[in-house]
Protein backbone atom coordinates (compact mmCIF):
# COMPACT_ATOMS: atom_id res chain seq x y z
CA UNK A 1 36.25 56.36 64.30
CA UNK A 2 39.70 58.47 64.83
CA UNK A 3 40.32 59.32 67.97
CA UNK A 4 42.86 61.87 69.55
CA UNK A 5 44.33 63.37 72.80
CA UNK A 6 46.11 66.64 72.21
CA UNK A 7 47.49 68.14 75.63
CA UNK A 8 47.78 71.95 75.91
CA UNK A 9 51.35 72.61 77.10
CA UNK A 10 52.84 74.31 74.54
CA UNK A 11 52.06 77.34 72.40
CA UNK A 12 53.49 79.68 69.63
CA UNK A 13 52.12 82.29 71.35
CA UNK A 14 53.80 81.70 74.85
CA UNK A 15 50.09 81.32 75.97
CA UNK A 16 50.07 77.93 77.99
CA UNK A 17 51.99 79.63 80.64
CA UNK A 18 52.39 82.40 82.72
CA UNK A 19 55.07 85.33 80.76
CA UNK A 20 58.59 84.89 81.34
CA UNK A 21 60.05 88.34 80.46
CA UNK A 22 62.93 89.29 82.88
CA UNK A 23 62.20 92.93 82.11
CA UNK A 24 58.47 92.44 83.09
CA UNK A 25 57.59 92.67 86.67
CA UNK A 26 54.62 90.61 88.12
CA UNK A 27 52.12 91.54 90.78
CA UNK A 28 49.70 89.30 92.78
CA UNK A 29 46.16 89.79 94.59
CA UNK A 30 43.96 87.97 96.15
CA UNK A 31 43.82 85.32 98.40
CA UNK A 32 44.14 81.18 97.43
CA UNK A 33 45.73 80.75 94.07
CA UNK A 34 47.64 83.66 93.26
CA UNK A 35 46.50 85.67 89.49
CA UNK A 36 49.52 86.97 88.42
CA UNK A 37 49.79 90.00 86.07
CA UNK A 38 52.47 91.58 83.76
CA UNK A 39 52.87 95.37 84.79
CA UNK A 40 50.69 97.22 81.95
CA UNK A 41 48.40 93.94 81.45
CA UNK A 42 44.97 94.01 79.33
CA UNK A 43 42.12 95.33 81.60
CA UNK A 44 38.61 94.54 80.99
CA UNK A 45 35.57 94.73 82.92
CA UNK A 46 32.98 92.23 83.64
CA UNK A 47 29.01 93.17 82.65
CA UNK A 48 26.87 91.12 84.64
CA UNK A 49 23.96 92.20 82.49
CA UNK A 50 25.48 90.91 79.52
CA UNK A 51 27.38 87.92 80.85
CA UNK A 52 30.61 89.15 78.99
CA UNK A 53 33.33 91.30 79.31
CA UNK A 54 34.16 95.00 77.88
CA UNK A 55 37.64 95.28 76.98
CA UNK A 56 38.83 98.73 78.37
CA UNK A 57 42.67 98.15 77.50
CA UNK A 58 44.35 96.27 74.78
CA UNK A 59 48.45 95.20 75.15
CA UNK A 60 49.90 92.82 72.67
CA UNK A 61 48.55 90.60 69.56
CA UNK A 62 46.36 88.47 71.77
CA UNK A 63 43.19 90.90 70.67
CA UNK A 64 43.67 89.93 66.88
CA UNK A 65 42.15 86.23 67.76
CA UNK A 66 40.44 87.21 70.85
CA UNK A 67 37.23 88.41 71.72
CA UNK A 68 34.14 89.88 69.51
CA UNK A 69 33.46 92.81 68.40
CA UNK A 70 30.55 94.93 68.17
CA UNK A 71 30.02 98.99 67.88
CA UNK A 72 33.96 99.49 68.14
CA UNK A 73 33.87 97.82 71.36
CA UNK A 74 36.05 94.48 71.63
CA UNK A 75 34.13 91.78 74.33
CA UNK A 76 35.24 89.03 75.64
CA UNK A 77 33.53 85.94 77.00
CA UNK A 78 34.25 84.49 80.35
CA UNK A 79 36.51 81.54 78.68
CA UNK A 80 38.02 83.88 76.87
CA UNK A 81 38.80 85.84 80.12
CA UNK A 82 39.54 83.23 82.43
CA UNK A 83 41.99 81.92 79.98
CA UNK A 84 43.93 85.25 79.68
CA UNK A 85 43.80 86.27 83.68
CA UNK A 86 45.72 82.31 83.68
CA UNK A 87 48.31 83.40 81.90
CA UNK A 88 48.50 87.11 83.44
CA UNK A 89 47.96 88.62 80.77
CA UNK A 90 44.20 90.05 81.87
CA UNK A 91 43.47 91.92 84.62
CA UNK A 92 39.66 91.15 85.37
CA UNK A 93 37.92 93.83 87.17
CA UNK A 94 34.33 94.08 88.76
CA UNK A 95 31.35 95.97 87.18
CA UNK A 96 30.67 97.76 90.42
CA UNK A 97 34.25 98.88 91.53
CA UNK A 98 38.11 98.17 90.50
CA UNK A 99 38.22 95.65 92.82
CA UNK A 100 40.08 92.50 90.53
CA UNK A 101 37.67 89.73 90.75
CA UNK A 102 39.35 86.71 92.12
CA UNK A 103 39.44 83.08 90.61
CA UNK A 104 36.43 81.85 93.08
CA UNK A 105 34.39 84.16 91.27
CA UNK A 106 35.23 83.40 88.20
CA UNK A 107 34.73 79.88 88.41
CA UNK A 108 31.30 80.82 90.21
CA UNK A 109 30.12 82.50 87.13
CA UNK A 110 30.80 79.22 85.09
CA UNK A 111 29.33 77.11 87.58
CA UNK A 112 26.51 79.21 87.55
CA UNK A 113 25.68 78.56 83.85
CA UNK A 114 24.41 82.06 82.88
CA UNK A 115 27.45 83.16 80.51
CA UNK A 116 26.79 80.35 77.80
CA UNK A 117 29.80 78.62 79.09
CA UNK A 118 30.08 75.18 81.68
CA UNK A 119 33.15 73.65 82.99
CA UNK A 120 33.38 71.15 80.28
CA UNK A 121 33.35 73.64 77.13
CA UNK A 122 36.59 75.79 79.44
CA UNK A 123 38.33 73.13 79.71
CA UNK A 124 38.04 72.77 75.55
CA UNK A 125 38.93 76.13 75.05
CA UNK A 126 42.03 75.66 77.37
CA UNK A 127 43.27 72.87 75.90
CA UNK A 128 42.93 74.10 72.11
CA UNK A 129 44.00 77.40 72.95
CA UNK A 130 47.11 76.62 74.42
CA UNK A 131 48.29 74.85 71.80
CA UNK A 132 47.56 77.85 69.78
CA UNK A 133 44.23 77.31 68.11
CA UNK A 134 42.03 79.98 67.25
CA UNK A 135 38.62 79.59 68.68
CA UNK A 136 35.48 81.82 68.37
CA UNK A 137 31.86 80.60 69.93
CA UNK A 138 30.42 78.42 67.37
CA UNK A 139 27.66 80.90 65.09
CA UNK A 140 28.81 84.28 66.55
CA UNK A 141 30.39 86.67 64.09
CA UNK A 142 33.79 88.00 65.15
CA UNK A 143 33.16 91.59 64.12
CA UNK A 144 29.79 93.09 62.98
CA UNK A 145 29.76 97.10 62.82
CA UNK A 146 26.24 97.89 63.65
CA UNK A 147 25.46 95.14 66.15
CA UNK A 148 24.44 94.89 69.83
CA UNK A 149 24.89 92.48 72.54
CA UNK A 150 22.11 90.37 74.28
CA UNK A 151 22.55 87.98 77.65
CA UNK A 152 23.36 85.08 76.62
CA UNK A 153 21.34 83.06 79.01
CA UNK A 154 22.37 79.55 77.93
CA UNK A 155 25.32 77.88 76.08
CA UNK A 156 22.85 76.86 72.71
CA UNK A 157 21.93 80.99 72.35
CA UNK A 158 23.67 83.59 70.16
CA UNK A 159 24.82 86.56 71.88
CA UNK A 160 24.59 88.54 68.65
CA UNK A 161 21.54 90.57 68.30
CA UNK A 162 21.24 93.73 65.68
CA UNK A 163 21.06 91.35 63.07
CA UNK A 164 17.90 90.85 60.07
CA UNK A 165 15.02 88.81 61.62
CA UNK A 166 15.88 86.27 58.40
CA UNK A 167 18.69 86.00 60.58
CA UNK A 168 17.14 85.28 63.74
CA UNK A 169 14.69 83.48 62.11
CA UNK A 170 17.21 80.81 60.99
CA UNK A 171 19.49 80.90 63.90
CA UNK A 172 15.98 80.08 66.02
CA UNK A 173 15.05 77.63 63.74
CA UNK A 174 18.47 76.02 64.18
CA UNK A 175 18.97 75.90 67.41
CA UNK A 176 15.10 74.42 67.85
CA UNK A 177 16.21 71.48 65.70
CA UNK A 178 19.16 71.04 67.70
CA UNK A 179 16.93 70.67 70.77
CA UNK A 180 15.68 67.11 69.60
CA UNK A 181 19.03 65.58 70.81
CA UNK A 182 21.84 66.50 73.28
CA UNK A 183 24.84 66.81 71.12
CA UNK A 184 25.55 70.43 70.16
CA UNK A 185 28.20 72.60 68.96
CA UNK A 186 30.90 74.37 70.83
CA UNK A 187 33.44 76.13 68.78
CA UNK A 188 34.73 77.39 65.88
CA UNK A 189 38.37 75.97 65.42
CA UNK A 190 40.47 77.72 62.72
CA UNK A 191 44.52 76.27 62.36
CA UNK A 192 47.07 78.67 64.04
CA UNK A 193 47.36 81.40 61.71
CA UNK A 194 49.51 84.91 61.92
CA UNK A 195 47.32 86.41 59.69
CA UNK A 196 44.42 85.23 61.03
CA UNK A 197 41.30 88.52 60.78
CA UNK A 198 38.16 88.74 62.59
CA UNK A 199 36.65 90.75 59.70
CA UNK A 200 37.86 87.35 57.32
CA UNK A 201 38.26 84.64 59.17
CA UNK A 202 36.90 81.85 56.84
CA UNK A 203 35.77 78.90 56.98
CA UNK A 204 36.62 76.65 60.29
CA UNK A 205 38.72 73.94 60.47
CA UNK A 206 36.28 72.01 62.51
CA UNK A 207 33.67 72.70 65.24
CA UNK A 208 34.67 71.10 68.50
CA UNK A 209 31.22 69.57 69.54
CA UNK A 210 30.44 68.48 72.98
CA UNK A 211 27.50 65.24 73.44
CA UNK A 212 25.05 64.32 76.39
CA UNK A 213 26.13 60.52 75.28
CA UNK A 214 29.48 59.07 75.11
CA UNK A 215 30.01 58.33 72.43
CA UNK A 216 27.20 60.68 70.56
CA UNK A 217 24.35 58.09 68.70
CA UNK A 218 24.13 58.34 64.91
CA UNK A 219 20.99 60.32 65.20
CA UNK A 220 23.04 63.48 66.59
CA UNK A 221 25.57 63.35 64.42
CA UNK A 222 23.41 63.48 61.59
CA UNK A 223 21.47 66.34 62.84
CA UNK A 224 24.53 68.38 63.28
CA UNK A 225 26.10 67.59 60.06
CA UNK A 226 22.76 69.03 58.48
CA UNK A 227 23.63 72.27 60.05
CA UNK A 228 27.54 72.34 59.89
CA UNK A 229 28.92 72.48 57.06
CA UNK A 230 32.77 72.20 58.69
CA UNK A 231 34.45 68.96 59.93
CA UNK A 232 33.00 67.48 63.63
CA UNK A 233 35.00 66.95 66.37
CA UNK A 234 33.45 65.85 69.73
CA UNK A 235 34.98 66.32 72.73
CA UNK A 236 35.23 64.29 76.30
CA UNK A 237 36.38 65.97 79.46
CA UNK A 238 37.52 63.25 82.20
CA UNK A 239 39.67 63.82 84.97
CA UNK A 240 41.01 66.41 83.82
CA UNK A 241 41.73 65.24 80.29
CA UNK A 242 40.31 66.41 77.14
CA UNK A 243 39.74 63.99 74.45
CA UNK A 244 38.85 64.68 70.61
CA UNK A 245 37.08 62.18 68.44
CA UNK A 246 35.44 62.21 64.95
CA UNK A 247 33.19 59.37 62.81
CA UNK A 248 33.33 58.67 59.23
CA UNK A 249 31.62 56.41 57.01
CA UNK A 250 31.91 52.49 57.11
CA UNK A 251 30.32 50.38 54.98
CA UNK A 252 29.77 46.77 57.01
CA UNK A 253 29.95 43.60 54.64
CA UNK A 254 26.74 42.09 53.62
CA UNK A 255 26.55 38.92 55.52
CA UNK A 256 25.37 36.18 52.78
């Protein structure tokens, strides 16, 4: 078994902390924990009905390994968002108004579970992200011309719908096999990469897997290997701390 730790407090990117630009200026709202905003920052707006976000304005790079997209519309899920508005570079506004939704609400909507995203599987995305991974939901295409967008009601279903029922077919039968153990997977992982393109992105480096068992039992592992064809790596959220751990093959001496 290799284990590691990896802490996210650096990035390539500048994304593990808030912008430091001394010809920026910052503005605040809200009460509690201040989210702080560069002056011309991303914009998008949340879609209850769809448990994502519609990006309405795009500033910088970020967009080339953020978000989905679908029709010509760039989405975002909450992780995503909530992982932006921390570093000021999204502002996050209500479906009803332009009121900027504050970071009770946000962490609301994860608590609640209906965005296919728990606390756990943020603080993954966090942690990876800031150290300038690349990280798409595990199964959903990163561009697809002539697709919609469904609810995502849980964190095992695809949010990608417009596709062949083959498709769907598979993608039901996969996630019903899936359903005879608790270990599941997460994210798509892909190396930093500057020329990293949603419409190519490749193969993964790994999937970042989370367990109901600590560590997962052989059985899970097995039935997630059938599926996945890229490298495993489960994760463990503690206090804070996000662990990463993988299994390979050992062969135990025959005992005479």
């Amino acid at each position: 078994m290799e284990e590691k730790d990896w802490e996210g407090s650096s990035s390539s990117e500048n994304e593990a902390c808030f912008p430091n630009d001394d010809d920026e200026e910052f503005q605040s709202s809200g009460s509690g924990p201040k989210l702080q905003f560069r002056v011309g920052a991303s914009k998008a707006r949340w879609i209850a009905e769809l448990g994502m976000a519609e990006v309405e304005k795009k500033r910088g790079k970020l967009w080339t390994t953020t978000g989905i997209i679908r029709s010509g519309k760039t989405y975002c899920f909450i992780e995503e968002a909530m992982y932006l508005i921390g570093i000021g570079e999204l502002q996050f506004l209500s479906d009803e108004d332009e009121a900027v939704i504050e970071w009770k609400d946000l962490f609301e909507k994860i608590a609640e579970g209906k965005s296919g995203c728990c606390w756990e599987s943020y603080e993954v995305y966090r942690c990876l992200k800031g150290l300038g991974y690349i990280l798409g939901r595990h199964g959903v295409p990163w561009t697809s011309k002539d697709a919609a967008i469904t609810t995502p009601i849980g964190e095992e279903e695809s949010v990608c719908a417009g596709e062949c029922a083959e498709d769907k077919d598979t993608v039901t039968k996969l996630l019903g096999d899936m359903q005879i153990c608790d270990a599941r997977a997460v994210f798509d992982v892909y190396l930093p990469n500057s020329r990293f393109k949603k419409s190519c992105p490749g193969e993964p480096s790994f999937v970042a897997c989370f367990s109901g068992n600590y560590p997962p039992r052989k059985e899970e592992i097995k039935v997630l290997q059938k599926h996945v064809a890229a490298p495993l790596m489960f994760c463990h959220v503690a206090d804070g701390r996000v662990s990463f751990f993988s299994f390979s093959s050992i062969d135990l001496p025959v005992l005479p």
